[in-house]
Every structure is written in structure tokens, then in C-alpha cells.
Protein backbone atom coordinates (compact mmCIF):
# COMPACT_ATOMS: atom_id res chain seq x y z
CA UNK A 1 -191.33 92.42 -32.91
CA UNK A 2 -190.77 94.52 -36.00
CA UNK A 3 -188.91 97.30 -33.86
CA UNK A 4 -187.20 94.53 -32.71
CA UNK A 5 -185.88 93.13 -36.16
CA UNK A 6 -185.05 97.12 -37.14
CA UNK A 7 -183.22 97.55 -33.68
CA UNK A 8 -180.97 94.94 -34.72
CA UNK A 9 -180.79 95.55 -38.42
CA UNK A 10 -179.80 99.12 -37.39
CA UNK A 11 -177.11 97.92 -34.47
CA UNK A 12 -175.74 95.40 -37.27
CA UNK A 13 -175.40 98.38 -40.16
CA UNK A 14 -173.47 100.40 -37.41
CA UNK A 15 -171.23 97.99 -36.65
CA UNK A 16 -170.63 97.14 -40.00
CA UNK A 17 -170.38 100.80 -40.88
CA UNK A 18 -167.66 101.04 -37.49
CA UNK A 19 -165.35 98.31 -38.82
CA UNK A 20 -165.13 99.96 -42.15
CA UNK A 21 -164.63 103.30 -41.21
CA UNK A 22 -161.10 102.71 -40.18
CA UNK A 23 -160.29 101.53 -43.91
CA UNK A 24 -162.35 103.94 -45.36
CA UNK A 25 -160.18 107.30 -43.78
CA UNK A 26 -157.01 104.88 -44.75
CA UNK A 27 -158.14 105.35 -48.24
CA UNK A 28 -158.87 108.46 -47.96
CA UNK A 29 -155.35 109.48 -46.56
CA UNK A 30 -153.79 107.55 -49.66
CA UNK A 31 -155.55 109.46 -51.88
CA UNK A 32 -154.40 112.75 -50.04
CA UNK A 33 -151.11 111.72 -50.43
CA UNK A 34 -151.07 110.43 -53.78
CA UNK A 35 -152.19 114.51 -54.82
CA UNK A 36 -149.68 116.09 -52.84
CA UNK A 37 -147.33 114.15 -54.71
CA UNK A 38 -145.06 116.59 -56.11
CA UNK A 39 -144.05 116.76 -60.00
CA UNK A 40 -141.38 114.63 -61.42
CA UNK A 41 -137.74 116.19 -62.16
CA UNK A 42 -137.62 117.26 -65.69
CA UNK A 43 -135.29 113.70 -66.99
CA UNK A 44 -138.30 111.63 -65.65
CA UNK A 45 -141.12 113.46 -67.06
CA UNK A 46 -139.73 113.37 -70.19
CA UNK A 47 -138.89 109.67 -69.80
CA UNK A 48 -142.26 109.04 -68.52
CA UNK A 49 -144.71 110.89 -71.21
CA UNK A 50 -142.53 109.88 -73.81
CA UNK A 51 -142.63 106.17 -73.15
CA UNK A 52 -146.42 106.78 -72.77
CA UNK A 53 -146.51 108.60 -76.19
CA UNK A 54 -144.87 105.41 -77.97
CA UNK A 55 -147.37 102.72 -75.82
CA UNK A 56 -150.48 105.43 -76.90
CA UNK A 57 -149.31 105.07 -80.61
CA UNK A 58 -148.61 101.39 -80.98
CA UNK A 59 -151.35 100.30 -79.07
CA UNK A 60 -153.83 102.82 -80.85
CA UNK A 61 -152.15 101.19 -84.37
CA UNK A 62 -153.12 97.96 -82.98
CA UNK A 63 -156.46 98.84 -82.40
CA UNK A 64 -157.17 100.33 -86.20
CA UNK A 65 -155.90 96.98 -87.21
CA UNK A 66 -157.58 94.40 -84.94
CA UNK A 67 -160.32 96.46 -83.10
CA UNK A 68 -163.72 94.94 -84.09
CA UNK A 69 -165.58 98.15 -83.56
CA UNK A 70 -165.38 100.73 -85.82
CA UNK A 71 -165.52 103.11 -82.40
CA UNK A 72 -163.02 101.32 -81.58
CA UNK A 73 -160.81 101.50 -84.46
CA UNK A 74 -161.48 105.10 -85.13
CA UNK A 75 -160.24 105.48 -80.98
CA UNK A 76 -157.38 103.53 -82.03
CA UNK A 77 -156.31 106.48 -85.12
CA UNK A 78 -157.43 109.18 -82.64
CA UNK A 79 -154.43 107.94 -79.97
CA UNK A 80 -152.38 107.88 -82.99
CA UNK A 81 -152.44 111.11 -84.28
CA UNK A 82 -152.98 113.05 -81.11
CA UNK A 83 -150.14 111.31 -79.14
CA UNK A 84 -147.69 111.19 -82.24
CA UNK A 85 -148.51 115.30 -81.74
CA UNK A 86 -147.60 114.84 -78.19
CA UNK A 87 -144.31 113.24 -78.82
CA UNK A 88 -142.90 115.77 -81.28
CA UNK A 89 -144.17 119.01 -79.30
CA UNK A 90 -142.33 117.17 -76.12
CA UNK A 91 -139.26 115.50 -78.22
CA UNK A 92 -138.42 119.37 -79.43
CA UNK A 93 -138.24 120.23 -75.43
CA UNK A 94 -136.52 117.39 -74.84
CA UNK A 95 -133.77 118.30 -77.60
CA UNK A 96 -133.23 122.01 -76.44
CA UNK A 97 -132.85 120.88 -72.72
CA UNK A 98 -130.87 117.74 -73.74
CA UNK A 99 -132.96 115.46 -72.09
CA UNK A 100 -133.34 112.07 -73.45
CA UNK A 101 -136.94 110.51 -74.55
CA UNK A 102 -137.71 107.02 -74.53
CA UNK A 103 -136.84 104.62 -77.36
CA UNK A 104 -139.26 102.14 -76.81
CA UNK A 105 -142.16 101.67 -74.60
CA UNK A 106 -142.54 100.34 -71.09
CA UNK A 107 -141.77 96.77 -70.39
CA UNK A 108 -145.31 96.59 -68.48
CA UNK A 109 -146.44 97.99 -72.00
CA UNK A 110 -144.77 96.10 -74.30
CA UNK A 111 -145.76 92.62 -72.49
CA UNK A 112 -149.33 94.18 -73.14
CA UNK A 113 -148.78 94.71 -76.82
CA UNK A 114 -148.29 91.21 -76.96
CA UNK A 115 -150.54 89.76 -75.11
CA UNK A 116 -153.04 92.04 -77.11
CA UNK A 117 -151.53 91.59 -80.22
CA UNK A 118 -152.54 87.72 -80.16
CA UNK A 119 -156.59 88.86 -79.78
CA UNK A 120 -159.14 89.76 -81.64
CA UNK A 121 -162.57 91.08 -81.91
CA UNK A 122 -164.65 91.54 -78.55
CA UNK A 123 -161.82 90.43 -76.59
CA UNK A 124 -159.34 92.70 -77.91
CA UNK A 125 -161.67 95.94 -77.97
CA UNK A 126 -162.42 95.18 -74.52
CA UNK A 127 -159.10 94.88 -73.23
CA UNK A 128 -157.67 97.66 -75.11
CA UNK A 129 -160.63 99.98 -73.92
CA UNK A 130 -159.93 99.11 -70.03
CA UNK A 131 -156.51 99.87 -70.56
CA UNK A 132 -156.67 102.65 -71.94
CA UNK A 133 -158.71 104.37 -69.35
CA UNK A 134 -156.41 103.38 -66.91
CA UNK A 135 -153.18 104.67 -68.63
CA UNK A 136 -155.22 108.09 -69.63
CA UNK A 137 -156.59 108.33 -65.31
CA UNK A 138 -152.81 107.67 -64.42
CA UNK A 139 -151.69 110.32 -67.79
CA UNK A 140 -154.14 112.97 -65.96
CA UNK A 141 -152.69 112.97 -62.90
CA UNK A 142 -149.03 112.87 -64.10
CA UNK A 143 -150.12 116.09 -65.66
CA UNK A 144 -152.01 117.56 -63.86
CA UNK A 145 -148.55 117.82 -61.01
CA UNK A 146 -146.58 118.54 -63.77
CA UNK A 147 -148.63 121.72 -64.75
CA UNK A 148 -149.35 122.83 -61.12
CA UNK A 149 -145.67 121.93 -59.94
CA UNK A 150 -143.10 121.64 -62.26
CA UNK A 151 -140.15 124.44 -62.07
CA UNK A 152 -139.39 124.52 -65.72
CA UNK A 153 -141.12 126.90 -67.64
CA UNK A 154 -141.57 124.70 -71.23
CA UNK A 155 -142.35 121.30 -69.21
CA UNK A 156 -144.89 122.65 -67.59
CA UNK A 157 -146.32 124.81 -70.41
CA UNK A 158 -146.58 121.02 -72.53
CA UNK A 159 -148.26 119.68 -69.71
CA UNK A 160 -150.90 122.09 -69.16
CA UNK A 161 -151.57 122.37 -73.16
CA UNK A 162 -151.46 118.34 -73.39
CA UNK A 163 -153.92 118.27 -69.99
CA UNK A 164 -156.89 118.80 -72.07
CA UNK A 165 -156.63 116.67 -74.94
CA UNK A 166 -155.55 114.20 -72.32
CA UNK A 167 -158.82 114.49 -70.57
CA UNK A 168 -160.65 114.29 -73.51
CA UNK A 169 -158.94 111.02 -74.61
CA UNK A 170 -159.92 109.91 -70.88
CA UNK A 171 -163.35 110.68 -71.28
CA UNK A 172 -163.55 109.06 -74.65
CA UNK A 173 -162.49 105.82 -73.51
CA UNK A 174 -164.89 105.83 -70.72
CA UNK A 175 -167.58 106.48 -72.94
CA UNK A 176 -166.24 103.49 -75.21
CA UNK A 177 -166.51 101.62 -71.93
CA UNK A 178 -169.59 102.71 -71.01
CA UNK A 179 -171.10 101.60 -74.34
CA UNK A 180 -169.65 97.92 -73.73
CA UNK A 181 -166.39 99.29 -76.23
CA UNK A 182 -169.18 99.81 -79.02
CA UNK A 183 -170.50 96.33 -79.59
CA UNK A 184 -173.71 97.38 -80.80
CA UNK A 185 -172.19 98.83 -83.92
CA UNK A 186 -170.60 95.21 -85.44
């Protein structure tokens, strides 16, 4: 009887494991895709970092103001000063090459400034710390292409010396994350 039961137990795990794998290799091909992706012409990385520069710096000015955790606040004046870096080292490309920056942020990032804007506390730290590792994963890649494929020699010199501070600011976040966006400290 109990070979039985682990006869079927096993048959059902392989069929479940059958109808997945079709999905599973679909995934896997996106992601294949997604990193051959080649770099961005020079007008839309510059576009592109820049508006993510301006969201990195109001949003991390928002967080020293309403973050309940002083982790979190002290995130918030990290993004701050390292992206404001970012955005001059990139806006004195830009201004050689003649290529314009962005004046303002995203409109998917300025709806979120507002939305966050009206929170506090928990709620806000929480929020700001999920987004923020999702716009540093999605900053990563960008540069990562940038540094292995753009054609311009300064562009892709900014993007492999922002990479690493990039990845650190990635890392940070998921470690505020991790920690429940530093609750334990309040």
C-alpha cells in the first residue's frame, strides 16, 4: 500500500513537474533575451540615468524627511549624495556631447513621489525600500549593457565607474529589506 501511495505521489510530482517545464524554459528564454539586450544609443542613456539620478535624489530626500528608521533615513542621504555625484559626473558628458539630461523625473516616478509623499512611518520605509531595490536591479542591468556595449568611449567609462556604487546601493537596500527596512531600531 505504501509503494502504492509513493507510486502515485511520484507519477503526480512528474506530471506536475511536465506541465511546468514548458513555462519554466519560457522564462528562461526571456531572461536570455533580456541580457543580450544591447546598450541604449548615447541620447537615451543619458535620458534614462539622468531621470533616474533626479527620482534617486528626491525620493532619497523624502526618505531623510519621513523615513521612520534611522537606516532608513541615513539610506535616504546615502541616494542623495551618491546619485547627486552621478548626475554631475554624467551632466558634464552630457554637455561636451550635447546631449540633453532630464529635467524632471519619470512620470511612473513622480506619481510615486506622491503617492509616497502622503505616508509615513512603517508604511513609507517599506514602500520606499521595495522600490528602491527594484529601480537599483533594473539601474544594474542598464549598466551593466552600457559598460559591456556601449560605442562611446566616456558613456561607457561612467557606466562601468557608476556599476559599483550602483551595486552597492542594490545590496544595501536588500539588506534594509531583509531586516524588515530596520524596524527593530524605532
Amino acid at each position: 500500500m505504501q509503494r502504492m501511495k509513493a507510486a502515485v505521489a511520484l507519477a503526480t510530482l512528474l506530471a506536475c513537474l511536465a506541465q511546468a517545464w514548458p513555462s519554466l524554459a519560457e522564462e528562461k528564454g526571456k531572461d536570455t533575451a533580456k541580457e543580450k539586450e544591447a546598450a541604449l544609443s548615447d541620447d537615451e542613456f543619458v535620458q534614462t540615468v539622468s531621470a533616474m539620478d533626479l527620482a534617486e535624489i528626491n525620493l532619497g530626500a523624502l526618505a531623510a524627511k519621513l523615513a521612520a528608521s534611522a537606516e532608513v533615513k541615513k539610506f535616504g542621504e546615502h541616494m542623495v549624495a551618491d546619485h547627486t555625484q552621478s548626475s554631475r559626473m554624467l551632466q558634464a558628458i552630457a554637455n561636451k556631447k550635447s546631449l540633453p539630461v532630464a529635467g524632471e523625473m519619470d512620470k511612473k516616478h513622480q506619481a510615486l513621489y506622491a503617492e509616497m509623499a502622503k505616508l509615513s512611518g512603517a508604511d513609507f520605509d517599506k514602500m520606499y525600500v521595495k522600490h528602491m531595490v527594484m529601480d537599483h536591479s533594473k539601474a544594474v542591468d542598464l549598466l551593466r549593457r552600457q559598460a559591456k556595449d556601449s560605442k562611446d568611449a566616456e558613456l561607457k567609462a561612467f557606466a562601468e565607474k557608476t556599476l559599483p556604487v550602483v551595486e552597492k546601493h542594490l545590496k544595501m537596500a536588500q539588506a534594509l529589506e531583509g531586516r524588515g527596512t530596520g524596524e527593530k531600531d524605532r
